[in-house]
C-alpha atoms as a PDB file:
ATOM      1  CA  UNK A   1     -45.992  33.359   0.255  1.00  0.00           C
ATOM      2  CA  UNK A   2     -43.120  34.534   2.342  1.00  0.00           C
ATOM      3  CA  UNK A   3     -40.307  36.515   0.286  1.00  0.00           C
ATOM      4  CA  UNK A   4     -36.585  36.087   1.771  1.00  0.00           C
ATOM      5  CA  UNK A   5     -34.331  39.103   0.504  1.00  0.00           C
ATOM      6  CA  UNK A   6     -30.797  39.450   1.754  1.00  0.00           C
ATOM      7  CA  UNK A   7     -29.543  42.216   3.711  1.00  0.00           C
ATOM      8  CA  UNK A   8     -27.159  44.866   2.676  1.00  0.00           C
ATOM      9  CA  UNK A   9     -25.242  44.376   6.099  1.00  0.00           C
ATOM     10  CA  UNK A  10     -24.067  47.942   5.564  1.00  0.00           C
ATOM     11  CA  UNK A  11     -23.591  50.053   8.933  1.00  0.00           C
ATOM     12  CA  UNK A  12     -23.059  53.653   9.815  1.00  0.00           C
ATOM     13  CA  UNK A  13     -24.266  56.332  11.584  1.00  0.00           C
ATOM     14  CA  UNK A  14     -28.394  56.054  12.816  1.00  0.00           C
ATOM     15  CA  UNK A  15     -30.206  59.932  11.551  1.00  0.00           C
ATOM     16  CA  UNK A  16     -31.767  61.363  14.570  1.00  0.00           C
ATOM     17  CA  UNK A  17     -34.823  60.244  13.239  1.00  0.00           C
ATOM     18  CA  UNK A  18     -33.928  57.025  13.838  1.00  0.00           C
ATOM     19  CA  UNK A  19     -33.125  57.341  17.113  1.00  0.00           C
ATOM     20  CA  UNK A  20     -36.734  58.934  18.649  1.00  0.00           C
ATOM     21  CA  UNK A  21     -38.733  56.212  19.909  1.00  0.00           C
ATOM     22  CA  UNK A  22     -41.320  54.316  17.243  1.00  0.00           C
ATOM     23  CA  UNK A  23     -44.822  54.455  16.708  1.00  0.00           C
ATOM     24  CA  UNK A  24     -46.962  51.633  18.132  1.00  0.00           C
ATOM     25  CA  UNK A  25     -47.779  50.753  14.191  1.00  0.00           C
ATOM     26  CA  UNK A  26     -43.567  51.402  13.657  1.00  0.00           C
ATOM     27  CA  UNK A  27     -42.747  48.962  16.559  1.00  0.00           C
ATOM     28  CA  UNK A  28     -45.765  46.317  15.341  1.00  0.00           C
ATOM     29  CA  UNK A  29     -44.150  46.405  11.312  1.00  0.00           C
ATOM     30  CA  UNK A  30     -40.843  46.086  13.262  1.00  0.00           C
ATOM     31  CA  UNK A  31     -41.261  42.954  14.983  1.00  0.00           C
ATOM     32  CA  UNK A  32     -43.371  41.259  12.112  1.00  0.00           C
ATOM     33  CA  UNK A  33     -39.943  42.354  10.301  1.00  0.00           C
ATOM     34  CA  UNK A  34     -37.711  40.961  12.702  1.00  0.00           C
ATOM     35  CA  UNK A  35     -40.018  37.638  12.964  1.00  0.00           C
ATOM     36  CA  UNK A  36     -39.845  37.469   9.068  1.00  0.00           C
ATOM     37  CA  UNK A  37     -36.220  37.262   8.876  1.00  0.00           C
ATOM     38  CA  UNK A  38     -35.912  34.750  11.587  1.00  0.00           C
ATOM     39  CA  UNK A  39     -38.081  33.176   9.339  1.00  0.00           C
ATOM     40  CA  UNK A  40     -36.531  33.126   6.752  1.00  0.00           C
ATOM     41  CA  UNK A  41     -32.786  32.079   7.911  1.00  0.00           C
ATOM     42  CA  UNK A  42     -34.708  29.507   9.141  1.00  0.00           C
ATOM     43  CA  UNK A  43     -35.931  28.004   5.871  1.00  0.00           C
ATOM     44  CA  UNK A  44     -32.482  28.944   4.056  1.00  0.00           C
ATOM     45  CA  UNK A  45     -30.320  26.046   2.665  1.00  0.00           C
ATOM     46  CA  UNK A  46     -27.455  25.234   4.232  1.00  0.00           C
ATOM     47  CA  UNK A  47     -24.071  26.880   2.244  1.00  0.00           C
ATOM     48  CA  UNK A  48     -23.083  24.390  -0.445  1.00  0.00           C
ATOM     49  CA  UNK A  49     -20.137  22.202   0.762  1.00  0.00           C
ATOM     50  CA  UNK A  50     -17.715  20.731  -1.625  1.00  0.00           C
ATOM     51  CA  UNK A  51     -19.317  18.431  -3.902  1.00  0.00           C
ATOM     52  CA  UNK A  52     -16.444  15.373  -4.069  1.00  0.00           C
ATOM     53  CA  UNK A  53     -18.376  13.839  -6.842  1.00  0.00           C
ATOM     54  CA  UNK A  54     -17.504  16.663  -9.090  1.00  0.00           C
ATOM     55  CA  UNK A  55     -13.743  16.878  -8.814  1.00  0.00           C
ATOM     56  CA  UNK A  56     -12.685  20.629 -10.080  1.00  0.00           C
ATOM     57  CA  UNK A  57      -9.450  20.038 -11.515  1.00  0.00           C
ATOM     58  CA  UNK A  58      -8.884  16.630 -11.785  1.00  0.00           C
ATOM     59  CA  UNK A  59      -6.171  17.499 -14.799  1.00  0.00           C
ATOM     60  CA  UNK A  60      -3.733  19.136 -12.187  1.00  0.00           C
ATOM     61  CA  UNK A  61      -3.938  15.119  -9.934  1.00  0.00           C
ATOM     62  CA  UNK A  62      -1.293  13.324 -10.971  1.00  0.00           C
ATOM     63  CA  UNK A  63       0.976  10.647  -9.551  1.00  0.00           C
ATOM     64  CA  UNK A  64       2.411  12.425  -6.707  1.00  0.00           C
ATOM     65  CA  UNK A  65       1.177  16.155  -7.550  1.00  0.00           C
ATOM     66  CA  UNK A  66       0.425  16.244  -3.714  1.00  0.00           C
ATOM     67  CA  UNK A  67       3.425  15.592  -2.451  1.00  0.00           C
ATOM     68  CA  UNK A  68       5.521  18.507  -2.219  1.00  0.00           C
ATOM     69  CA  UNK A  69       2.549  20.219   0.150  1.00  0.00           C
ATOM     70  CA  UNK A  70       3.163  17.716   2.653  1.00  0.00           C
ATOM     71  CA  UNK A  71       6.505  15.641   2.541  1.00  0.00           C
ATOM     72  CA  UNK A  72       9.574  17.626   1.943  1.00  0.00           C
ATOM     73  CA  UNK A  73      12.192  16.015  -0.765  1.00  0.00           C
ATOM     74  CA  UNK A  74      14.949  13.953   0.088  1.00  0.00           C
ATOM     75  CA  UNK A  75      18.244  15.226  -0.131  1.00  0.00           C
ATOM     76  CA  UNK A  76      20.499  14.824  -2.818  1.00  0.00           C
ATOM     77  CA  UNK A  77      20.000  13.228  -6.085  1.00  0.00           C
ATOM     78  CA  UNK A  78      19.774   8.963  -6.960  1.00  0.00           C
ATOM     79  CA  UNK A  79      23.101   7.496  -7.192  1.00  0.00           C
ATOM     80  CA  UNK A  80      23.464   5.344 -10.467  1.00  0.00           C
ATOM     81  CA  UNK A  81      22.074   1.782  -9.759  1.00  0.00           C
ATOM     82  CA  UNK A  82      24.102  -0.450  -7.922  1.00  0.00           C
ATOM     83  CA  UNK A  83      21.985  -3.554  -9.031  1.00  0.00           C
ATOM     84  CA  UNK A  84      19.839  -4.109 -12.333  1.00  0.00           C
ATOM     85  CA  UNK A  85      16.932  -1.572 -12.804  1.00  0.00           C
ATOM     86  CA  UNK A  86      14.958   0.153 -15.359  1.00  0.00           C
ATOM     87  CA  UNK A  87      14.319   3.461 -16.289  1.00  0.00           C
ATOM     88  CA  UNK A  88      10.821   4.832 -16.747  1.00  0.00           C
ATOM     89  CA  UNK A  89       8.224   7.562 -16.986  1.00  0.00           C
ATOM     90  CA  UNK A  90       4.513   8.057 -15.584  1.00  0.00           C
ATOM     91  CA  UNK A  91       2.328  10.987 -17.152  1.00  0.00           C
ATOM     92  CA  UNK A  92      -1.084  12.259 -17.458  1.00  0.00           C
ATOM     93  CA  UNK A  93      -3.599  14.794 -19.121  1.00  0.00           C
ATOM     94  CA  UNK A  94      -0.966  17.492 -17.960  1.00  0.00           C
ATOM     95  CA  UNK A  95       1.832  16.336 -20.339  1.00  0.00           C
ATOM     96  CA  UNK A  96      -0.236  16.543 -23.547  1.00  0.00           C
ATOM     97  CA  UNK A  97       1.091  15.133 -26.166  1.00  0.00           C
ATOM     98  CA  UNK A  98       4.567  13.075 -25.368  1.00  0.00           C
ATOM     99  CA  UNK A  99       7.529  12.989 -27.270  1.00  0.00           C
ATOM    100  CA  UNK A 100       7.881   9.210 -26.974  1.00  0.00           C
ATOM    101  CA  UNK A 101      10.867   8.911 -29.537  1.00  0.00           C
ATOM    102  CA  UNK A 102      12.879  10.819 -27.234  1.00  0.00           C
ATOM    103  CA  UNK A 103      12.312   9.216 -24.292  1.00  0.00           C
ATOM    104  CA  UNK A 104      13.169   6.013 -25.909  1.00  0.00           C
ATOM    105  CA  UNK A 105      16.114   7.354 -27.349  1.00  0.00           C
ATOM    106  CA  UNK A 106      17.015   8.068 -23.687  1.00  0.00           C
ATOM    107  CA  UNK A 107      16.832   4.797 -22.120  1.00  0.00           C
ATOM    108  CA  UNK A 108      13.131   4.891 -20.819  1.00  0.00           C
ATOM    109  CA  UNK A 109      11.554   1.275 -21.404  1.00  0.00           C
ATOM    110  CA  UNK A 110       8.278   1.201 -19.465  1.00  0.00           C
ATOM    111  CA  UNK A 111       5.790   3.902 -18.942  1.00  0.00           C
ATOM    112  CA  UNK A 112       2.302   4.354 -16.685  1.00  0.00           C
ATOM    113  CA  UNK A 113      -0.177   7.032 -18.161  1.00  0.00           C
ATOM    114  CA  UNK A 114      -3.014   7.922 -15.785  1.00  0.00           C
ATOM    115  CA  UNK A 115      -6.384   6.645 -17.280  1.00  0.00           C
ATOM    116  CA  UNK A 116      -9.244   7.584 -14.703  1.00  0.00           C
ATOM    117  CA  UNK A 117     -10.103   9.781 -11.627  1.00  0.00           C
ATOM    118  CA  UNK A 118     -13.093   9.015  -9.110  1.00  0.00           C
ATOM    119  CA  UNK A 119     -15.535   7.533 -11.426  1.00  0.00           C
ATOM    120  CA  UNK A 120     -16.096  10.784 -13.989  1.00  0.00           C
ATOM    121  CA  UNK A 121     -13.038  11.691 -15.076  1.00  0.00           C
ATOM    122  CA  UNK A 122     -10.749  10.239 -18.154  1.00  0.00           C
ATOM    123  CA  UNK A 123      -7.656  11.209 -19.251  1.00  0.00           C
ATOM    124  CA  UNK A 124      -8.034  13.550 -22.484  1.00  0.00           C
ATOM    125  CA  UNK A 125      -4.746  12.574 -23.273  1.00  0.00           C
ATOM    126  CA  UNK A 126      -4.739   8.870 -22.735  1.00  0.00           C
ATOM    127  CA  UNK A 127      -4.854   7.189 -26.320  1.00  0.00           C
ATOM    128  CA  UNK A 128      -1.579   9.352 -27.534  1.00  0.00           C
ATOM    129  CA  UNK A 129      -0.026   8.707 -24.375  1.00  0.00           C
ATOM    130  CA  UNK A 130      -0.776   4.603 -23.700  1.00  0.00           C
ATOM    131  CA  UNK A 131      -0.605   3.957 -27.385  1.00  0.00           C
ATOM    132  CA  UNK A 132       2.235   6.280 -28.252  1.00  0.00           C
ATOM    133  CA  UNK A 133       4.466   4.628 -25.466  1.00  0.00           C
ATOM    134  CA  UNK A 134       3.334   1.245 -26.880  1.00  0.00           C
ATOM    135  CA  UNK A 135       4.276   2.249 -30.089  1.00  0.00           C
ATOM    136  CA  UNK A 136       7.917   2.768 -29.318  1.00  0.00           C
ATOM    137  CA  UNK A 137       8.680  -0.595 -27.854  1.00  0.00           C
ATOM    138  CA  UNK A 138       7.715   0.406 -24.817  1.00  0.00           C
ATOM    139  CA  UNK A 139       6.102  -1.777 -21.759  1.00  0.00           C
ATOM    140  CA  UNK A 140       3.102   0.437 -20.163  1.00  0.00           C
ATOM    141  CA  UNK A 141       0.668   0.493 -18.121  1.00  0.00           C
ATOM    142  CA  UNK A 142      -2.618   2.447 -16.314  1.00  0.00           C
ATOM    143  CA  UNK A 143      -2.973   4.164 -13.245  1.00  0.00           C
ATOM    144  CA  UNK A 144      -6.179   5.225 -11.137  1.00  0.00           C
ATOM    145  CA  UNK A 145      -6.037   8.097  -9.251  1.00  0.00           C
ATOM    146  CA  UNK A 146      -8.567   7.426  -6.067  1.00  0.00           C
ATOM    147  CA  UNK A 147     -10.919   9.663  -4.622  1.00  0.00           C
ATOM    148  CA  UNK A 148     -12.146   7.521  -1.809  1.00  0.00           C
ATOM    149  CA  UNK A 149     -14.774   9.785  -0.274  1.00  0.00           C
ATOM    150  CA  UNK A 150     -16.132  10.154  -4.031  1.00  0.00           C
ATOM    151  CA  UNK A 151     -17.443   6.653  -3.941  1.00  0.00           C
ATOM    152  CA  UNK A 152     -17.022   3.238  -3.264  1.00  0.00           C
ATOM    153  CA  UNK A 153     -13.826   0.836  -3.705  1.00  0.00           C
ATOM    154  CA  UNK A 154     -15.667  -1.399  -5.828  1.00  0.00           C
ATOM    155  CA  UNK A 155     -17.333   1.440  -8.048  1.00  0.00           C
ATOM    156  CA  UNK A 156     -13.818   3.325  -9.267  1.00  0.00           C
ATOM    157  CA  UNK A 157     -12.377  -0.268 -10.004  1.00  0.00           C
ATOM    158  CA  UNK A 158     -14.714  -1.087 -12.347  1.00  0.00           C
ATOM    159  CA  UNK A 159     -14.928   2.085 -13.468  1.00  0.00           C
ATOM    160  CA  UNK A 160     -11.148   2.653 -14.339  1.00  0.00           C
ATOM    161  CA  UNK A 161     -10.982  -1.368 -15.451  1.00  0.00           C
ATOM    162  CA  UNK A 162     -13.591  -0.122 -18.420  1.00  0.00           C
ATOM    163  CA  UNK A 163     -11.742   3.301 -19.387  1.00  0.00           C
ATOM    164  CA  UNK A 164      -8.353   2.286 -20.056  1.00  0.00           C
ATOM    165  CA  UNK A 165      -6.905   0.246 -16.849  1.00  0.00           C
ATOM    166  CA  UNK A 166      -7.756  -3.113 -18.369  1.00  0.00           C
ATOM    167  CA  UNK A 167      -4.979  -5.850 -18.695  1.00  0.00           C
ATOM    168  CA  UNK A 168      -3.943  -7.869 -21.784  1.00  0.00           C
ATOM    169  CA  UNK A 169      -1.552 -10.776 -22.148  1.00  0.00           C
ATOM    170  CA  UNK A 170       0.291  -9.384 -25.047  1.00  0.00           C
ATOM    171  CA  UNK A 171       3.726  -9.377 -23.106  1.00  0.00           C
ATOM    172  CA  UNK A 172       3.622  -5.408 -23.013  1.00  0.00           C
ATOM    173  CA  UNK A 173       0.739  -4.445 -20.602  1.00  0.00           C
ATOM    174  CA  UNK A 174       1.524  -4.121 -16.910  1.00  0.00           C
ATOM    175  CA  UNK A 175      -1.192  -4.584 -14.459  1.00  0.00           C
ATOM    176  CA  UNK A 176      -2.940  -1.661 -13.181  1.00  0.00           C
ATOM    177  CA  UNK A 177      -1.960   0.265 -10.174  1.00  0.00           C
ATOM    178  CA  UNK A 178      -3.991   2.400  -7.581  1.00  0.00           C
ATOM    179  CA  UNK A 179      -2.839   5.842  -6.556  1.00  0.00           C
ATOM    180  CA  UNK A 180      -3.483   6.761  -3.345  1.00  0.00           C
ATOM    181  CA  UNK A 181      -2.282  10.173  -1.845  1.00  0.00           C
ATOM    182  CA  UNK A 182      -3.145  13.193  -0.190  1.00  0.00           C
ATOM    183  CA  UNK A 183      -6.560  14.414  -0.914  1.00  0.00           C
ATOM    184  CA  UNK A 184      -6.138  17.464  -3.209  1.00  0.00           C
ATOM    185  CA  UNK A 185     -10.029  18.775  -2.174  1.00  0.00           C
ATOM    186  CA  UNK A 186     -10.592  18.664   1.625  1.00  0.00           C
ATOM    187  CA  UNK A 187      -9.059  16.568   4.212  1.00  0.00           C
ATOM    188  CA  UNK A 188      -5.864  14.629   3.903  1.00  0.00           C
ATOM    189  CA  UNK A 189      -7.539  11.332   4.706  1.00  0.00           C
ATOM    190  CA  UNK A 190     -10.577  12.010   3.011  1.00  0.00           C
ATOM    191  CA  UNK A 191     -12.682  12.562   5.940  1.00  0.00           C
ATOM    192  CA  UNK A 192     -12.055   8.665   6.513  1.00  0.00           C
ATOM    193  CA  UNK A 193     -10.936   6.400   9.175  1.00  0.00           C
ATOM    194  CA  UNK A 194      -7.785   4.397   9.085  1.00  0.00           C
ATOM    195  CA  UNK A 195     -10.241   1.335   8.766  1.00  0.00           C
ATOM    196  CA  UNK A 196     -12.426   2.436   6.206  1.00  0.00           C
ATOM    197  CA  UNK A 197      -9.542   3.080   4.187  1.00  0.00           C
ATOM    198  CA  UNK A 198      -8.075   0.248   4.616  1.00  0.00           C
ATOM    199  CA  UNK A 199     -11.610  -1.925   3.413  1.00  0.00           C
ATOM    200  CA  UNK A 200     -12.226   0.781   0.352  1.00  0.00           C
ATOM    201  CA  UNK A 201      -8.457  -0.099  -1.322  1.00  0.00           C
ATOM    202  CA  UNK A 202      -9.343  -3.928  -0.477  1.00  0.00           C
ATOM    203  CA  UNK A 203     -12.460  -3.268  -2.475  1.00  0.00           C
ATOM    204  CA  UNK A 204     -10.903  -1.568  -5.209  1.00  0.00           C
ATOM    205  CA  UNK A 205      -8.466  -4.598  -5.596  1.00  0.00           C
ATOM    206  CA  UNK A 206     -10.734  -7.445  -5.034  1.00  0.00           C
ATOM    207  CA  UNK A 207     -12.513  -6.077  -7.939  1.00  0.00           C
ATOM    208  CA  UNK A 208     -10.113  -5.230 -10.119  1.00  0.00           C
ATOM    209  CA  UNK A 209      -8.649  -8.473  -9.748  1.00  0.00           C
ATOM    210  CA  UNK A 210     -12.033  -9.945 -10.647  1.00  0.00           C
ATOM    211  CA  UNK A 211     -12.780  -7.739 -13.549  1.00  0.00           C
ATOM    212  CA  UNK A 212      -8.738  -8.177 -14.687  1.00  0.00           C
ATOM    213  CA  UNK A 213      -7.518 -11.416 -13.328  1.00  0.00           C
ATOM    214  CA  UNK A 214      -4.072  -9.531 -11.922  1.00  0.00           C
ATOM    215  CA  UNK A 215      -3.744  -7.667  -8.506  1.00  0.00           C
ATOM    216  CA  UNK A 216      -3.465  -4.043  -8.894  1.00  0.00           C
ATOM    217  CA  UNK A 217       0.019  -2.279  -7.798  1.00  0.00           C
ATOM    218  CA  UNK A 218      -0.473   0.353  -5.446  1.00  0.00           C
ATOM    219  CA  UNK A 219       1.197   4.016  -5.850  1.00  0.00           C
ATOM    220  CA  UNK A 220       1.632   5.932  -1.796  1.00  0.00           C
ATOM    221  CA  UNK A 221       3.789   7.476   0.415  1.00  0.00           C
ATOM    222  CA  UNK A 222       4.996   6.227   3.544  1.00  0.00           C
ATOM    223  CA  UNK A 223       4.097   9.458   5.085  1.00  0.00           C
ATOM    224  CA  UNK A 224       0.315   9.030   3.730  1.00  0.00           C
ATOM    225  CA  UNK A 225       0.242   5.077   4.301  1.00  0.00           C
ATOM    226  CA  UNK A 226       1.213   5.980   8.325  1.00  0.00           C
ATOM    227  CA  UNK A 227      -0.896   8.867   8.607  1.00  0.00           C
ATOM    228  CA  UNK A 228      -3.881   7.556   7.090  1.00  0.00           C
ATOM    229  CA  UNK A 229      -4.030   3.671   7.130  1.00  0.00           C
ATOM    230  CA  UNK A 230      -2.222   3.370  10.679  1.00  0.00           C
ATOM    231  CA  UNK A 231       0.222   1.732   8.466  1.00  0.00           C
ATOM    232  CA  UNK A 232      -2.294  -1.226   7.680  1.00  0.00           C
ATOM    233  CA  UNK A 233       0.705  -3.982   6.409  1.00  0.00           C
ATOM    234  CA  UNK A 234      -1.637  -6.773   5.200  1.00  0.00           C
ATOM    235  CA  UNK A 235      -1.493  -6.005   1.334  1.00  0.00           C
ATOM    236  CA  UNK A 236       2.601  -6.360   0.678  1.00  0.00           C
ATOM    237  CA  UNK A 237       2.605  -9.785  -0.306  1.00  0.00           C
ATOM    238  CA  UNK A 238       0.345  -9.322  -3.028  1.00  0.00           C
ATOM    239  CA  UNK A 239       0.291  -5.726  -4.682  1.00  0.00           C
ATOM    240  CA  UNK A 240       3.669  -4.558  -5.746  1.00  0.00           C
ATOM    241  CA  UNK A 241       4.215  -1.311  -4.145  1.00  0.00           C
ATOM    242  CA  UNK A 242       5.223   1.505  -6.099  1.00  0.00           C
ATOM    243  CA  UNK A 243       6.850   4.557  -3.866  1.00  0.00           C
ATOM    244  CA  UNK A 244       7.433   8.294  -4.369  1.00  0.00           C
ATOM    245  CA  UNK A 245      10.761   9.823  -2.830  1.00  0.00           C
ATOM    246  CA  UNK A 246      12.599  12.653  -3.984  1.00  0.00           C
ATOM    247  CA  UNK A 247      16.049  11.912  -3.658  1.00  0.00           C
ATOM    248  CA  UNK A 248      18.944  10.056  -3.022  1.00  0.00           C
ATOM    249  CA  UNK A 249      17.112   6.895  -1.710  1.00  0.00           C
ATOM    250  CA  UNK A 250      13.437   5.518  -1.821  1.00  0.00           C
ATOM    251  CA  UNK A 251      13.701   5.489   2.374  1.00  0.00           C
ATOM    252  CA  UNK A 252      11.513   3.807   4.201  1.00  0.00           C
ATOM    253  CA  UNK A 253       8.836   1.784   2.997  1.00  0.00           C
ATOM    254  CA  UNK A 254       5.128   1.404   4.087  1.00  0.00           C
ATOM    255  CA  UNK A 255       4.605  -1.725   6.205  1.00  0.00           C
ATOM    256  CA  UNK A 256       3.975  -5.187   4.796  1.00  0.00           C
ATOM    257  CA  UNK A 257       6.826  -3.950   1.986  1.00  0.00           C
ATOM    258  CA  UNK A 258      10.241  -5.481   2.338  1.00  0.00           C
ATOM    259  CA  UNK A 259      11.435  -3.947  -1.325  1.00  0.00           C
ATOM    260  CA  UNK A 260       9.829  -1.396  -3.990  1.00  0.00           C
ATOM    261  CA  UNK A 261       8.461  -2.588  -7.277  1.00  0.00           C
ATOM    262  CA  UNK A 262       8.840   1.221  -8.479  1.00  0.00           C
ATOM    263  CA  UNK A 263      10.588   4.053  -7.165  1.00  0.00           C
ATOM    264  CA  UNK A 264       9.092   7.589  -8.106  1.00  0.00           C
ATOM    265  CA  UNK A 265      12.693   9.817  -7.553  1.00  0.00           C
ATOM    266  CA  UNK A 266      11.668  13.003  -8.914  1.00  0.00           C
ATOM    267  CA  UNK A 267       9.180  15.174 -10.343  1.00  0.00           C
ATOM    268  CA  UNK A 268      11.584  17.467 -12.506  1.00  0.00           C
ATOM    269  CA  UNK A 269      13.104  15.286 -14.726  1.00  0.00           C
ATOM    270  CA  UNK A 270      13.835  15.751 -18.153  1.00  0.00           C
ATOM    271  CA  UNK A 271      10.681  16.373 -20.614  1.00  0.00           C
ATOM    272  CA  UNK A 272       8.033  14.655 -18.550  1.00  0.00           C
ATOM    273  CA  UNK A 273       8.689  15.256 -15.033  1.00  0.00           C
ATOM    274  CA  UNK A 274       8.143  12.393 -13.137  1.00  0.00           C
ATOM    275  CA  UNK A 275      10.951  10.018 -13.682  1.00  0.00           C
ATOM    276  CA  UNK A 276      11.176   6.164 -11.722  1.00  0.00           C
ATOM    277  CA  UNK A 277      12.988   3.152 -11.656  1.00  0.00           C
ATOM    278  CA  UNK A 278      11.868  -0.446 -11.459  1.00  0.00           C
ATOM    279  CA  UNK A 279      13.715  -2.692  -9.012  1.00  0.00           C
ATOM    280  CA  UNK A 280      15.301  -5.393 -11.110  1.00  0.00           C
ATOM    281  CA  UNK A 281      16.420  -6.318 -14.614  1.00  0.00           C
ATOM    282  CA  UNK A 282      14.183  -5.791 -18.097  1.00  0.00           C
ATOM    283  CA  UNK A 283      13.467  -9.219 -17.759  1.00  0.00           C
ATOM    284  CA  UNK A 284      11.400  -9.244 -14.562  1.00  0.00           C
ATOM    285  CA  UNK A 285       9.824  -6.159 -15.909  1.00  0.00           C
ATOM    286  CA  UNK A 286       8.795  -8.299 -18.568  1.00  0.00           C
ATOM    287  CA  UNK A 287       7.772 -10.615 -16.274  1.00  0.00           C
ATOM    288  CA  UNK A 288       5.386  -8.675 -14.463  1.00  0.00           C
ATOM    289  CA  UNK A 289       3.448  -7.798 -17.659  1.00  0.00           C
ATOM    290  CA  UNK A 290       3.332 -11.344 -18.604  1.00  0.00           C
ATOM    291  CA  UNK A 291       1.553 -11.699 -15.551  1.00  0.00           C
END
């Protein structure tokens, strides 16, 4: 049985001892040494690589919580609404418990809690948070956050339509929506092609659509829509669009969008964070959840 042990990899100065020429039995144990440890980095496993099925802190991914490493903010702050909107909040396992009252009492009316992450990971949090808001008066919903490189399209849909991104017809429960960002563990793109990307969201909403009966809104950024999907425009007249910009405008929109269902404009609002708007009047909110 061949024993691998690791070397100290210390250096320093050789003894003179060292230096005098070896013994033919010295220079024999040498190279059975130095055959041994070829060996053995031979039969060595390779160094572990990231596991992506095994997300390591899936309670810090949140609805834009990798934005501000790769798209600076807009300037200024949003101007009051110039045509009918609503106010809302999104929030996940790193709000704890909400304060729902006060965000009522504040003029919030709809609300998105995060329910799942790859196909592991649920919300702690999610029951206070998606029942609280509904308790209020409210109008929620669920979001997804996507690891496509974890698995398949198909798999996370079904996964997040079971724990918590379901749909009901009770006038209150918005349709879920799919958030797709930078990749907070490895590669912005997830290692993917523009393509591949582009078929693992159409999996995700053909099957959520199946397992729901309502098309899944979609959470990104146009910087992350161009850079990753070659700005794919072939899901806009379907799956309301939901876009993050810090400032005084939601800018430019991914292709295949000619408005915003939701506009994320800021992460440092007042109690939660992450405050947004919905483009049009309570009504059409209402609307949407009606399906």
């Amino acid at each position: 049985m061949v024993t691998c042990r690791h070397r100290s990899g210390r250096t320093g100065r050789r003894s003179p001892t060292a230096l005098r020429a070896p013994s033919p039995l010295a220079a024999l144990s040498l190279l059975l040494a130095s055959l041994l440890s070829s060996l053995c980095l031979f039969l060595a496993p390779p160094a572990a690589a990231h596991d992506a099925k095994r997300p390591t802190h899936p309670e810090r991914d949140w609805l834009g919580s990798t934005l501000r490493d790769h798209e600076r903010p807009g300037p200024g702050t949003p101007p009051p609404p110039q045509f009918a909107s609503v106010e809302g909040v999104d929030v996940s396992s790193h709000n704890g418990n909400v304060s729902w009252s006060s965000l009522w009492n504040s003029g919030n009316r709809f609300a998105y809690v995060k329910a799942t992450e790859g196909t592991s990971y649920t919300n702690p949090s999610f029951a206070q948070q998606y029942n609280g808001s509904y308790g209020v008066g409210m109008i929620r919903g669920a979001y997804h956050f996507a690891l496509p490189d974890n698995s398949g399209g198909a798999a996370q849909a079904a996964y997040f339509a079971g724990h918590g991104g379901g749909w009901s017809q009770d006038g209150r429960t918005l349709p879920g929506v799919l958030d797709m960002e930078y990749n907070p563990y490895g590669p912005t793109c997830y290692g993917m092609s523009a393509s591949a990307l582009v078929r693992w969201i159409a999996d995700f909403f053909a099957t959520y659509k199946a397992r729901t009966g309502r098309d899944a809104g979609i959470y990104t950024s146009t910087g992350w829509w161009k850079q990753c999907t070659g700005n794919y425009g072939g899901f806009g007249s379907t799956h309301p669009l939901w876009v993050p910009r810090y400032g005084s405008s939601a800018g430019e929109l991914p292709a295949g969008w000619g408005y915003y269902t939701f506009w994320q404009y800021t992460d440092t609002g007042p109690a939660v964070g992450d405050h947004n708007r919905f483009n049009g009047a309570y009504s059409r909110l209402q609307a949407l959840a009606d399906g």
